[in-house]
Protein backbone atom coordinates (compact mmCIF):
# COMPACT_ATOMS: atom_id res chain seq x y z
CA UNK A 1 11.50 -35.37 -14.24
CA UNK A 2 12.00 -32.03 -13.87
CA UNK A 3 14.87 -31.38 -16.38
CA UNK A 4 12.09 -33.08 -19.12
CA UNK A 5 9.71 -30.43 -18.37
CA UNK A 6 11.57 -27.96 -18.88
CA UNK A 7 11.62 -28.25 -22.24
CA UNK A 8 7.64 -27.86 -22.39
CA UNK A 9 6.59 -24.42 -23.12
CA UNK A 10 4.03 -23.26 -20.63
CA UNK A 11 1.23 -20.75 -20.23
CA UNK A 12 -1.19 -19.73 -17.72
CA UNK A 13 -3.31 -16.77 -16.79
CA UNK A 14 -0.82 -14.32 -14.45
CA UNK A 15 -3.95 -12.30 -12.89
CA UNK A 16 -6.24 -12.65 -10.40
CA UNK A 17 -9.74 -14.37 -10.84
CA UNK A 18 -12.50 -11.93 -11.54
CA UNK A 19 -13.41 -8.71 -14.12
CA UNK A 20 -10.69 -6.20 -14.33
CA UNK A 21 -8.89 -3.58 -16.56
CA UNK A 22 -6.33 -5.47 -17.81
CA UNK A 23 -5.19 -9.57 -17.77
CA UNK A 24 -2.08 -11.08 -18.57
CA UNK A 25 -1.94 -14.79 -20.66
CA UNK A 26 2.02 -15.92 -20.11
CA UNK A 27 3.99 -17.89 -21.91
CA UNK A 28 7.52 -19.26 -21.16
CA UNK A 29 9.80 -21.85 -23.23
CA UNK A 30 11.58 -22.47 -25.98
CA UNK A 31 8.68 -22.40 -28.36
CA UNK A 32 6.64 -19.13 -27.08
CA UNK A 33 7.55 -16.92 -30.00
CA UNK A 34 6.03 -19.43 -32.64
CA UNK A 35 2.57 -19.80 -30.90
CA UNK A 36 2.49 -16.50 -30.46
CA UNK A 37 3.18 -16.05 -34.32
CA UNK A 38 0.52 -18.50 -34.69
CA UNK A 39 -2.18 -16.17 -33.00
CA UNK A 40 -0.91 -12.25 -33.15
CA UNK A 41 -1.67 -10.02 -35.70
CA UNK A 42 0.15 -6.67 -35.54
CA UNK A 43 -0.31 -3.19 -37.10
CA UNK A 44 3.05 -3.16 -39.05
CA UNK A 45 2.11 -7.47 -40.03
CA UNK A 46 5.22 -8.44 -38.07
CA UNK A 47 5.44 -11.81 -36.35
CA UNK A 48 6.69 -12.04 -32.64
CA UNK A 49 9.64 -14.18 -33.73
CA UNK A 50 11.16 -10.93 -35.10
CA UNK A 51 10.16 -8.52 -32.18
CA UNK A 52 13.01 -7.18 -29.74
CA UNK A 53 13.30 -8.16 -26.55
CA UNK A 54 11.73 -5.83 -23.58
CA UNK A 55 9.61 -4.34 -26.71
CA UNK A 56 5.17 -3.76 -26.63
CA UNK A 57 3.66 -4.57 -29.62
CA UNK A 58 -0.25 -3.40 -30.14
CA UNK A 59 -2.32 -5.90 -32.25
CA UNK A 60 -5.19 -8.54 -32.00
CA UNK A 61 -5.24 -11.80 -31.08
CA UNK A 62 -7.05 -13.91 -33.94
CA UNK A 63 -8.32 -17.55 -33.81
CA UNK A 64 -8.82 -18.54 -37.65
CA UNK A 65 -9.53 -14.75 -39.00
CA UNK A 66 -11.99 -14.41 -35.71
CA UNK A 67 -10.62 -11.40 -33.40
CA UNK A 68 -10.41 -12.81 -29.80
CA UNK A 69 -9.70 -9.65 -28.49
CA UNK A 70 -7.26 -6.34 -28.89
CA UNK A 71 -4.09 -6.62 -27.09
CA UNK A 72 0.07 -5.84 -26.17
CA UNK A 73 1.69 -8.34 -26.31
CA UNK A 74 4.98 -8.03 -24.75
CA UNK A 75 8.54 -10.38 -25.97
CA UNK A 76 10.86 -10.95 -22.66
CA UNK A 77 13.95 -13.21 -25.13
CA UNK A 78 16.01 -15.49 -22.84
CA UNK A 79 18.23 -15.25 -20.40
CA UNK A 80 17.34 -11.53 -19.72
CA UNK A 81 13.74 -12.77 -18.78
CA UNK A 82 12.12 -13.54 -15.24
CA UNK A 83 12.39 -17.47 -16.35
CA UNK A 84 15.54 -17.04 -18.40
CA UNK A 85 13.33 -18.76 -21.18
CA UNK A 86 11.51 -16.96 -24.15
CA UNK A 87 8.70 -15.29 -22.25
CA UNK A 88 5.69 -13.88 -24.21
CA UNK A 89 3.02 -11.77 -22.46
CA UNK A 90 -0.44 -11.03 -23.83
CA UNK A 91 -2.15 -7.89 -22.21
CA UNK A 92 -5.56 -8.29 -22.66
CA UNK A 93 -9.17 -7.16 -21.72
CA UNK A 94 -9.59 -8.29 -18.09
CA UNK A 95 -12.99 -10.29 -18.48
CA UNK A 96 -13.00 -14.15 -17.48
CA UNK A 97 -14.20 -15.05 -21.49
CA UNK A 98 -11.34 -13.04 -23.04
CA UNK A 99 -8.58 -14.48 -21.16
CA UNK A 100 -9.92 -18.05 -20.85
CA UNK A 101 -10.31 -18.11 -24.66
CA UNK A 102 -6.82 -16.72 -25.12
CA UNK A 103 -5.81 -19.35 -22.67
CA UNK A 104 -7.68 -22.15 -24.34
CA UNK A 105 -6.28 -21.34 -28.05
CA UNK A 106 -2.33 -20.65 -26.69
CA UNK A 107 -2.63 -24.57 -25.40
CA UNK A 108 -4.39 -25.59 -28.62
CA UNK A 109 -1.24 -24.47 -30.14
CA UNK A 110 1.19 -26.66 -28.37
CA UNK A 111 1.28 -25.06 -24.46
CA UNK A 112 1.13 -26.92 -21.55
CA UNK A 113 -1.23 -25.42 -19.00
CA UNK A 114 1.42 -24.49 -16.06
CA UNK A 115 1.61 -26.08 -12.94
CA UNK A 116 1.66 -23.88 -9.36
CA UNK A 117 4.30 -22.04 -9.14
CA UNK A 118 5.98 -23.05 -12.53
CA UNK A 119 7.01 -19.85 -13.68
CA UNK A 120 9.35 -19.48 -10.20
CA UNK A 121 10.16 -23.00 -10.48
CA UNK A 122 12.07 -22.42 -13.70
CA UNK A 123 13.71 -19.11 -12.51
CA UNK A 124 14.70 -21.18 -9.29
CA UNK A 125 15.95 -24.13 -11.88
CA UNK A 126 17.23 -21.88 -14.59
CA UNK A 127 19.89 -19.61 -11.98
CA UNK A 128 18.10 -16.95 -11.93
CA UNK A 129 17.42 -16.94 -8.31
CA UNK A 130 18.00 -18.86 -5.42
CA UNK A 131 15.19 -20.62 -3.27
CA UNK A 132 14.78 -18.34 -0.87
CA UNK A 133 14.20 -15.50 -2.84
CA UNK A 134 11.81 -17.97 -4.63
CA UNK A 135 9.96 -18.28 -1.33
CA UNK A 136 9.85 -14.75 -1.25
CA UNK A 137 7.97 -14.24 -4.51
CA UNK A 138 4.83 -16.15 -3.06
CA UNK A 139 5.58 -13.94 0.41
CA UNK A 140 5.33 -10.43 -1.40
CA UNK A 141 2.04 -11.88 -2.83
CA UNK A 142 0.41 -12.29 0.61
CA UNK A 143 2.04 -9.67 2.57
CA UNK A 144 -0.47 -8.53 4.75
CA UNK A 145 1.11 -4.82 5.65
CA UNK A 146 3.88 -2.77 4.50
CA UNK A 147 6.31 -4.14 6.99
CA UNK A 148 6.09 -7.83 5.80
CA UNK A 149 6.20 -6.69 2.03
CA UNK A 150 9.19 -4.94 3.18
CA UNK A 151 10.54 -8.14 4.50
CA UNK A 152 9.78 -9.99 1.52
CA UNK A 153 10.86 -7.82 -1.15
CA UNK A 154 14.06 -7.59 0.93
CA UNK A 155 14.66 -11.49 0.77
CA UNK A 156 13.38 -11.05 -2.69
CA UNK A 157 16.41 -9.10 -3.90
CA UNK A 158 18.87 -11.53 -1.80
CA UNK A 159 19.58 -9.88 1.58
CA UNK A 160 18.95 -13.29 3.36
CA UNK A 161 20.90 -14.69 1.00
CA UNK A 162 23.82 -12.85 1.49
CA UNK A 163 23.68 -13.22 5.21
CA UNK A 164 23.56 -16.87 4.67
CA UNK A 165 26.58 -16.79 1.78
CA UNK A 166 28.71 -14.89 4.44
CA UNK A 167 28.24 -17.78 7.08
CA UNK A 168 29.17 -20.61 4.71
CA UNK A 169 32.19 -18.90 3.05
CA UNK A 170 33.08 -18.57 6.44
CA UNK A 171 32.68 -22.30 7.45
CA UNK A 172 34.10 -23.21 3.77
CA UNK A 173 37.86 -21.25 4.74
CA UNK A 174 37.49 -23.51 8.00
CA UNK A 175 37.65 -26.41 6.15
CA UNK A 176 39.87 -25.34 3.25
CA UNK A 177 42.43 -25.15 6.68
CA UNK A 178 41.42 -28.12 8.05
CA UNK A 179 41.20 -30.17 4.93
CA UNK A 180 44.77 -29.18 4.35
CA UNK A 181 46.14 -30.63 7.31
CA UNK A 182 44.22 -33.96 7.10
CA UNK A 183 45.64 -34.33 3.52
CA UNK A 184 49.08 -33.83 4.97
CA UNK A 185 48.99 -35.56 8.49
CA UNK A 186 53.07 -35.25 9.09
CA UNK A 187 52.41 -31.54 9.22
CA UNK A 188 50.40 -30.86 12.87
CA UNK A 189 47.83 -28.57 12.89
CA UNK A 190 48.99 -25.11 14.53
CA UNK A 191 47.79 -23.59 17.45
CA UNK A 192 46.84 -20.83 15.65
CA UNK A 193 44.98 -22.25 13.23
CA UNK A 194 42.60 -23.68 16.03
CA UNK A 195 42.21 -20.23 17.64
CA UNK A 196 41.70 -19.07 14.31
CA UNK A 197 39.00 -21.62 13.73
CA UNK A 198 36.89 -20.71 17.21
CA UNK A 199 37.15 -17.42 16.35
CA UNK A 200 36.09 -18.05 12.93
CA UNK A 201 33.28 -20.37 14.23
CA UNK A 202 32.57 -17.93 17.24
CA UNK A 203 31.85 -14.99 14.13
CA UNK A 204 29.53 -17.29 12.46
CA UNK A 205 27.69 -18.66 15.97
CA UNK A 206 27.29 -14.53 16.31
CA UNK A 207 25.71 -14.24 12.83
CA UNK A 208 23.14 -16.82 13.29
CA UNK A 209 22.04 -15.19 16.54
CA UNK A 210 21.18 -12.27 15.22
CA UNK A 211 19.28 -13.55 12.25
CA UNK A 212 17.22 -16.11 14.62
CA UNK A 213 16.74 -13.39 17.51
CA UNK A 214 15.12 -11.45 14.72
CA UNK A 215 12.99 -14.84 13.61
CA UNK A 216 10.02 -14.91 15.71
CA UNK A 217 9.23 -10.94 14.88
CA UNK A 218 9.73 -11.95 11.12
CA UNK A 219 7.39 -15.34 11.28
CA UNK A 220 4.65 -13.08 12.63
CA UNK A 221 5.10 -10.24 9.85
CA UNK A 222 4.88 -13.08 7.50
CA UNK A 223 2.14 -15.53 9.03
CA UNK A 224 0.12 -12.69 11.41
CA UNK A 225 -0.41 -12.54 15.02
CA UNK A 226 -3.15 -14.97 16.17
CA UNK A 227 -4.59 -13.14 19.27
CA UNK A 228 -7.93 -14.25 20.38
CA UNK A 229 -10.06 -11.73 23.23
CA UNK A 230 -11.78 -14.23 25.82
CA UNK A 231 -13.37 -13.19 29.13
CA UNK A 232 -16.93 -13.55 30.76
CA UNK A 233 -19.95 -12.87 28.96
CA UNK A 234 -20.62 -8.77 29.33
CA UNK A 235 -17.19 -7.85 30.26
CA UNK A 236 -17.12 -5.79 26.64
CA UNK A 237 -15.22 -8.39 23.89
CA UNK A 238 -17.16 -7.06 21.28
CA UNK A 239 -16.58 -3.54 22.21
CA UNK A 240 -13.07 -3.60 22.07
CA UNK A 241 -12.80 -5.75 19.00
CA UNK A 242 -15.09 -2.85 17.67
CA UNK A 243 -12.73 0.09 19.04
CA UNK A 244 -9.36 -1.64 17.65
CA UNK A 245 -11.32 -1.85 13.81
CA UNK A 246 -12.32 1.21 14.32
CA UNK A 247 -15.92 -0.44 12.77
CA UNK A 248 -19.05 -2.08 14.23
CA UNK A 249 -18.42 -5.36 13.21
CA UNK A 250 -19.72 -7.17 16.34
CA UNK A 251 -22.91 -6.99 17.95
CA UNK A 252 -23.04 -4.62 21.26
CA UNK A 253 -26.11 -5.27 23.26
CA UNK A 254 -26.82 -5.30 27.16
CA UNK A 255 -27.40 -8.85 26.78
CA UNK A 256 -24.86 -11.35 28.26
CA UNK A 257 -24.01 -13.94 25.68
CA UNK A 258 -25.37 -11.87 22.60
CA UNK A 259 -21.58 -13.39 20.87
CA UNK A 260 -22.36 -17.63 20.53
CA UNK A 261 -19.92 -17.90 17.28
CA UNK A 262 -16.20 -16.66 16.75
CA UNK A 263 -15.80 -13.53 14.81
CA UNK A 264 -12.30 -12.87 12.99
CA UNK A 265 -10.45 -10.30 11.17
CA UNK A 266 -7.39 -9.11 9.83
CA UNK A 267 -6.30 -5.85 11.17
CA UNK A 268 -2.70 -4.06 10.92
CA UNK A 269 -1.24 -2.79 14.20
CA UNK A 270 1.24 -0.34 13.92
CA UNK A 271 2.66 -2.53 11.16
CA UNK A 272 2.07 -5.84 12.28
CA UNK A 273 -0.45 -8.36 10.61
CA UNK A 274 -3.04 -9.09 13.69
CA UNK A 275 -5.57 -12.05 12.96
CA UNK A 276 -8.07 -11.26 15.85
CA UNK A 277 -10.80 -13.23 16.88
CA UNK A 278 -13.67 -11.95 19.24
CA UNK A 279 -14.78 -15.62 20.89
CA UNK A 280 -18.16 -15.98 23.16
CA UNK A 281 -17.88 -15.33 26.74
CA UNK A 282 -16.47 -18.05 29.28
CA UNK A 283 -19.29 -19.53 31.37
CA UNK A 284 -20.94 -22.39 32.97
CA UNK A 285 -23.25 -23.74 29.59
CA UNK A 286 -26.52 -23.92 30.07
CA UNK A 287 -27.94 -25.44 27.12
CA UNK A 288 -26.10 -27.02 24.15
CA UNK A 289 -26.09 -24.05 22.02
CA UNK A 290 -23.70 -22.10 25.18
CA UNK A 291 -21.80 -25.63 25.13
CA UNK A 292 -21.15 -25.53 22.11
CA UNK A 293 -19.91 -22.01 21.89
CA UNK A 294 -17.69 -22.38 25.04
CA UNK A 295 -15.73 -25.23 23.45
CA UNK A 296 -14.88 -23.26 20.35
CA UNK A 297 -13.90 -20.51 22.47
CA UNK A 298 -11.82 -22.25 24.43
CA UNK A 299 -10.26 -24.39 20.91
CA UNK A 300 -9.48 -21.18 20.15
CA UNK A 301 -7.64 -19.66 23.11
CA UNK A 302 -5.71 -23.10 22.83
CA UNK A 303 -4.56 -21.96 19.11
CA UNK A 304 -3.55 -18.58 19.77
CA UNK A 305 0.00 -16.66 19.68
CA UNK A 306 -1.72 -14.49 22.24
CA UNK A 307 -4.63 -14.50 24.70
CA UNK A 308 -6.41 -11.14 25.46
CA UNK A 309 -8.28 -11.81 28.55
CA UNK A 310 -10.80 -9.03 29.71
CA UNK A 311 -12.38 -7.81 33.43
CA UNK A 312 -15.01 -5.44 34.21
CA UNK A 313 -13.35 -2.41 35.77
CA UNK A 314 -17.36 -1.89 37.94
CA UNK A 315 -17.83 -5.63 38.82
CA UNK A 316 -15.68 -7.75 41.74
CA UNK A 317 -14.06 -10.77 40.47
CA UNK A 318 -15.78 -13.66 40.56
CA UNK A 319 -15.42 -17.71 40.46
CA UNK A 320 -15.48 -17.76 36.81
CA UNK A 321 -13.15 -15.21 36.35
CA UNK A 322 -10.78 -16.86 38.70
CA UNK A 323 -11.21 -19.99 36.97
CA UNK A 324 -10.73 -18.53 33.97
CA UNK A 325 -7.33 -17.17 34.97
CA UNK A 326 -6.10 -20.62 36.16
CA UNK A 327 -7.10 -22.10 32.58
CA UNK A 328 -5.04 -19.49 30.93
CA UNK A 329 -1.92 -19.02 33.29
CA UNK A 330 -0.14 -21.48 30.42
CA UNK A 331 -0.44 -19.38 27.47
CA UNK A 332 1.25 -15.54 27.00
CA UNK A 333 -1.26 -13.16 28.02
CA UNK A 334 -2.26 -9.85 28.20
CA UNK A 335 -4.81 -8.97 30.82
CA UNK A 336 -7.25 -5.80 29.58
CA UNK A 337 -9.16 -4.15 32.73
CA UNK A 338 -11.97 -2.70 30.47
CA UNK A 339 -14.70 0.18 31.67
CA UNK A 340 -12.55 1.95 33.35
CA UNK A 341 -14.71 4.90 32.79
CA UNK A 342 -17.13 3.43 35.38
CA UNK A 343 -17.09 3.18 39.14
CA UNK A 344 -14.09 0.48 40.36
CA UNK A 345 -15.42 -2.33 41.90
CA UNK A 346 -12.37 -4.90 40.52
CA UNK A 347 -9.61 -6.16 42.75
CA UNK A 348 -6.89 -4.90 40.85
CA UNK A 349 -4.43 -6.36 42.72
CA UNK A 350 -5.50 -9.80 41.60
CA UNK A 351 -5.24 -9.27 38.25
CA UNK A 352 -1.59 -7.55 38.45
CA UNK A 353 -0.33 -10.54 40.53
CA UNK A 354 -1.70 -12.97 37.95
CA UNK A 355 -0.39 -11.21 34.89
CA UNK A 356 2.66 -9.49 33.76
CA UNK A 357 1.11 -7.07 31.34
CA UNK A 358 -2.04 -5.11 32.44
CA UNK A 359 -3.81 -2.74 30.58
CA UNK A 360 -6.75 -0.54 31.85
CA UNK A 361 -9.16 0.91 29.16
CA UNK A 362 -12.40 2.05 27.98
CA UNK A 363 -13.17 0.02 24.79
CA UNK A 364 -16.80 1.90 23.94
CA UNK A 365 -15.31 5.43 24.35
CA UNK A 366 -11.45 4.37 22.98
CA UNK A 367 -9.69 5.61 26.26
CA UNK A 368 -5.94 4.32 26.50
CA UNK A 369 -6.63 1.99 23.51
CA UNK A 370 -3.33 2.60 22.08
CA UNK A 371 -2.04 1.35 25.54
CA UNK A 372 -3.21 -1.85 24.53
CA UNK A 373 -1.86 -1.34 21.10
CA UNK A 374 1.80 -0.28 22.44
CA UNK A 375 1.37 -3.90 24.06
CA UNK A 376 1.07 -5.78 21.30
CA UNK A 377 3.72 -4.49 19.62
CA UNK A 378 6.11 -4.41 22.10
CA UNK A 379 4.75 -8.56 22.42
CA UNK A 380 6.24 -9.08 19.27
CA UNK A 381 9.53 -7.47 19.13
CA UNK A 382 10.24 -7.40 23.56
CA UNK A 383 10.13 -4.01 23.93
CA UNK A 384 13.33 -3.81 21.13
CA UNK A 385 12.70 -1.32 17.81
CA UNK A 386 12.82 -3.91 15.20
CA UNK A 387 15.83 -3.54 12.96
CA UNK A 388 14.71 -4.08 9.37
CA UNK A 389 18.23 -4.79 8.04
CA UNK A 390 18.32 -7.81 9.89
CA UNK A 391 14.85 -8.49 9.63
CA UNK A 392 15.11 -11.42 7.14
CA UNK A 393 14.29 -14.49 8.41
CA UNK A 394 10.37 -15.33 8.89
CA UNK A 395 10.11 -18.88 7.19
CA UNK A 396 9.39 -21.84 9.35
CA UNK A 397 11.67 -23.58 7.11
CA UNK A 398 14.64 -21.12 7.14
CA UNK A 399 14.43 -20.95 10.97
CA UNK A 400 14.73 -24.85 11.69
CA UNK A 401 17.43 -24.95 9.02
CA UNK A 402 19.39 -22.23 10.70
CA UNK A 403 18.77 -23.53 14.39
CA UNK A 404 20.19 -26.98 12.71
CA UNK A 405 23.81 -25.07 11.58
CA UNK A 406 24.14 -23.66 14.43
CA UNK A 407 23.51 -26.61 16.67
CA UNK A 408 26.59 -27.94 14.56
CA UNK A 409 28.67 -25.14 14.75
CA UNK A 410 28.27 -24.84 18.78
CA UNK A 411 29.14 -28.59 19.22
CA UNK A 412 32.50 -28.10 17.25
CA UNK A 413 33.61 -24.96 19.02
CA UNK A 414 32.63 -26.93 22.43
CA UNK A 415 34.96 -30.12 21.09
CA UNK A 416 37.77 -28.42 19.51
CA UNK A 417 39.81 -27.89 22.52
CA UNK A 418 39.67 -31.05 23.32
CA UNK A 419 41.61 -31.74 19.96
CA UNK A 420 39.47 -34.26 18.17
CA UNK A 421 39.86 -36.02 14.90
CA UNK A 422 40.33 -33.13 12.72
CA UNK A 423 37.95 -35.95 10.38
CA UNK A 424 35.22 -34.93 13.07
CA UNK A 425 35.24 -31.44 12.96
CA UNK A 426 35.10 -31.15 9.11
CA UNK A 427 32.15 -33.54 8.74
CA UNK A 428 30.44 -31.43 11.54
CA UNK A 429 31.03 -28.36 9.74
CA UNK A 430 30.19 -29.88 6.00
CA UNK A 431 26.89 -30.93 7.63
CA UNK A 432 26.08 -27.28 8.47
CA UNK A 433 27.23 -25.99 5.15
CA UNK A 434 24.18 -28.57 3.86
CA UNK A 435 21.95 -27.07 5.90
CA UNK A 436 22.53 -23.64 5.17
CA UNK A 437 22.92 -24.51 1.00
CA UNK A 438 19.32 -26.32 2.01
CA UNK A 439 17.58 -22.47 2.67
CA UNK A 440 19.41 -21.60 -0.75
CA UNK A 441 18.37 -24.22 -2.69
CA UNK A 442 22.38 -25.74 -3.39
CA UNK A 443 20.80 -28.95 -2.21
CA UNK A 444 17.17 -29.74 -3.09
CA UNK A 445 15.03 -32.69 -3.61
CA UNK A 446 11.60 -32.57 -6.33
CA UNK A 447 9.77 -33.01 -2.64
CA UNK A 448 10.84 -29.88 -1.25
CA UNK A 449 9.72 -28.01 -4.08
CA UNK A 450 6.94 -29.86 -4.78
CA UNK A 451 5.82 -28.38 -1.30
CA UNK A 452 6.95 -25.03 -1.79
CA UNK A 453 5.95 -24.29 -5.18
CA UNK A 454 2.36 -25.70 -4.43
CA UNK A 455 1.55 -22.75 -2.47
CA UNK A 456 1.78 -20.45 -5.27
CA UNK A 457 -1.27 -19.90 -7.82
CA UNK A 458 -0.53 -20.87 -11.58
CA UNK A 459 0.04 -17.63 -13.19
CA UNK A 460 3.36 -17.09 -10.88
């Protein structure tokens, strides 16, 4: 199906929704030049079919004699373009009516509005990149701090692929060996060549370690951290989501229970994407409103990467507190001791014999809030600096694919000196190869990019 539509030339607006200073119409396929002929009048009277590639070409867009609008329109001639089609961009006024009429008269003229994701579909389909760095496109799009558009633009200009290339040429001169000996079965395979293969196999198993001991740090540049703060009404949630914004976003009163709903936001933490939601305090209910809020506090706390759980620094602990600790003891934690500015009333030792990671603070005055800060950071990457280079892998996708290969690869190098059919160790290892060509897109089926590619808005 695909292959057919391919052959449809395609447009769609590339910006965002909303006024701006400039918005892009773009068209890819074969016949991108004539509409444009069909609608751009330039200076010097040319028509697009006879512009240069990479060339910017001021003039008006022109419905029947009526100016649209004043534009550049730009000529990208295949292969050298991002869909390795004929790719026409119009640069127009950003307003919602110029570009939707530009829009409108491009498909009047034989375009086919795009589909999600179409443009990176055809680069994908066309050679010009692999999946993953397809994947990456919609990543760099949604990167939510400098580290994960690092990531992203990384995987963007191939260094997962690479690291995934090196494994499967590796695996691929396994088999070229193996192969070899099953096509000539009088010859026995050397002892050698098996301790070449587990070392070969041993290099790869060592690869795919270090690229899935990175994962989990990746995932939550890519996705965020989901941390929710929980504790008894009073005990100063608000405060410290307040402190770590560095804003008043949530109410501070005296009152207990002033927070009934959640309150989210999106903060960056020394680099990592933190989705952070302040939830009402833990107590008995008494009345259906209270109900109410405790169960979506506690449907959040079941949801989370990360529970921050705080204690009063000037209050004892008390039953709810200790029940609250037994509901939690399941999930990774970080226990905050919060006012320590005040008198200590808290058993401390409670709390450090119930948690591994304790931090004591002040949220309302901002005392030792980088404490808490250092915590979370060192939560995602165990107390390890992260090492970009090898940084690559934060797709849910890539990671099961990976886990998958190397599953195969360890139950070959466990087998293979107990000499097996040399039939069993090549169809173990072609397996892996398919998962691994599976993150580059080698082997692909219209389902798997049907899900990927409907992620992405139209205009990419």
């Amino acid at each position: 199906m695909w292959e057919d539509n391919l052959q449809d030339t395609i447009a769609a607006i590339s910006t965002a929704n909303g006024e701006g200073g400039i918005g892009i119409v773009r068209l890819s396929g074969k016949d991108s030049l004539k509409v444009a002929d069909k609608i751009f009048v330039g200076l010097d009277k040319n028509k697009p079919t006879s512009f240069k590639s990479y060339t910017m070409h001021y003039g008006k867009i022109v419905d029947q004699h009526k100016i649209i609008d004043e534009v550049i329109l730009t000529v990208m001639r295949r292969p050298n373009s991002y869909t390795r089609q004929d790719v026409v961009e119009i640069n127009c006024h950003g307003g919602r009516l110029a570009l939707r009429k530009i829009l409108d008269l491009v498909l009047e003229q034989g375009c086919r509005l795009a589909s999600p994701g179409e443009f990176t579909r055809r680069a994908f389909l066309n050679g010009r990149i692999d999946l993953a760095q397809a994947e990456a496109v919609i990543d760099i799009i949604r990167a939510k701090t400098d580290s994960a558009l690092k990531i992203s633009l990384g995987q963007l200009n191939g260094s997962l692929s690479r690291e995934i290339n090196k494994i499967r040429r590796r695996l691929l001169d396994i088999l070229v060996i193996l192969e070899a000996n099953i096509d000539f079965p009088e010859e026995e395979i050397q002892a050698q060549d098996l301790e070449k293969t587990s070392r070969s196999l041993a290099s790869a198993d060592a690869q795919l370690n270090l690229l899935l001991n990175n994962a989990s740090g990746g995932r939550i540049l890519r996705e965020g951290l989901h941390v929710v703060i929980c504790g008894k009404p009073n005990v100063g949630k608000s405060s410290l989501l307040n402190a770590l914004l560095k804003k008043e976003r949530s109410i501070v009163t005296p009152v207990a229970g002033t927070t009934r709903d959640t309150i989210e936001e999106l903060m960056d933490i020394k680099g990592i994407p933190v989705r952070i939601v302040d939830t009402a305090g833990i107590l008995a209910p008494r009345n259906l409103i209270e109900r109410k809020a405790v169960k979506l506090a506690r449907n959040e706390i079941k949801a989370a990467d990360l529970v921050i759980i705080l204690f009063d620094a000037s209050h004892n602990l008390d039953g709810q507190d200790l029940k609250l600790i037994k509901e939690i003891k399941h999930k990774k934690t970080i226990a905050v001791i919060n006012k320590i500015d005040l008198k200590a009333e808290i058993e401390k030792k409670v709390i450090l014999s119930a948690f591994s990671k304790v931090v004591l603070l002040a949220a309302k005055s901002g005392k030792n809030l980088n404490h808490l800060e250092d915590a979370l950071y060192d939560f995602v990457y165990q107390g390890k600096l992260p090492n970009p280079e090898f940084m690559l892998v934060s797709n849910l996708r890539h990671i099961h694919a990976l886990r998958d290969a190397q599953k195969l690869i360890n139950q070959t190098r466990v087998i293979l000196s107990d000499q097996p059919p040399l039939e069993l160790i090549t169809q173990n290892l072609k397996d892996a190869c398919v998962y691994l060509d599976k993150i580059l897109g080698k082997s692909f089926s219209e389902d798997l990019l049907d899900r990927i590619f409907s992620d992405f808005c139209i205009g990419k």
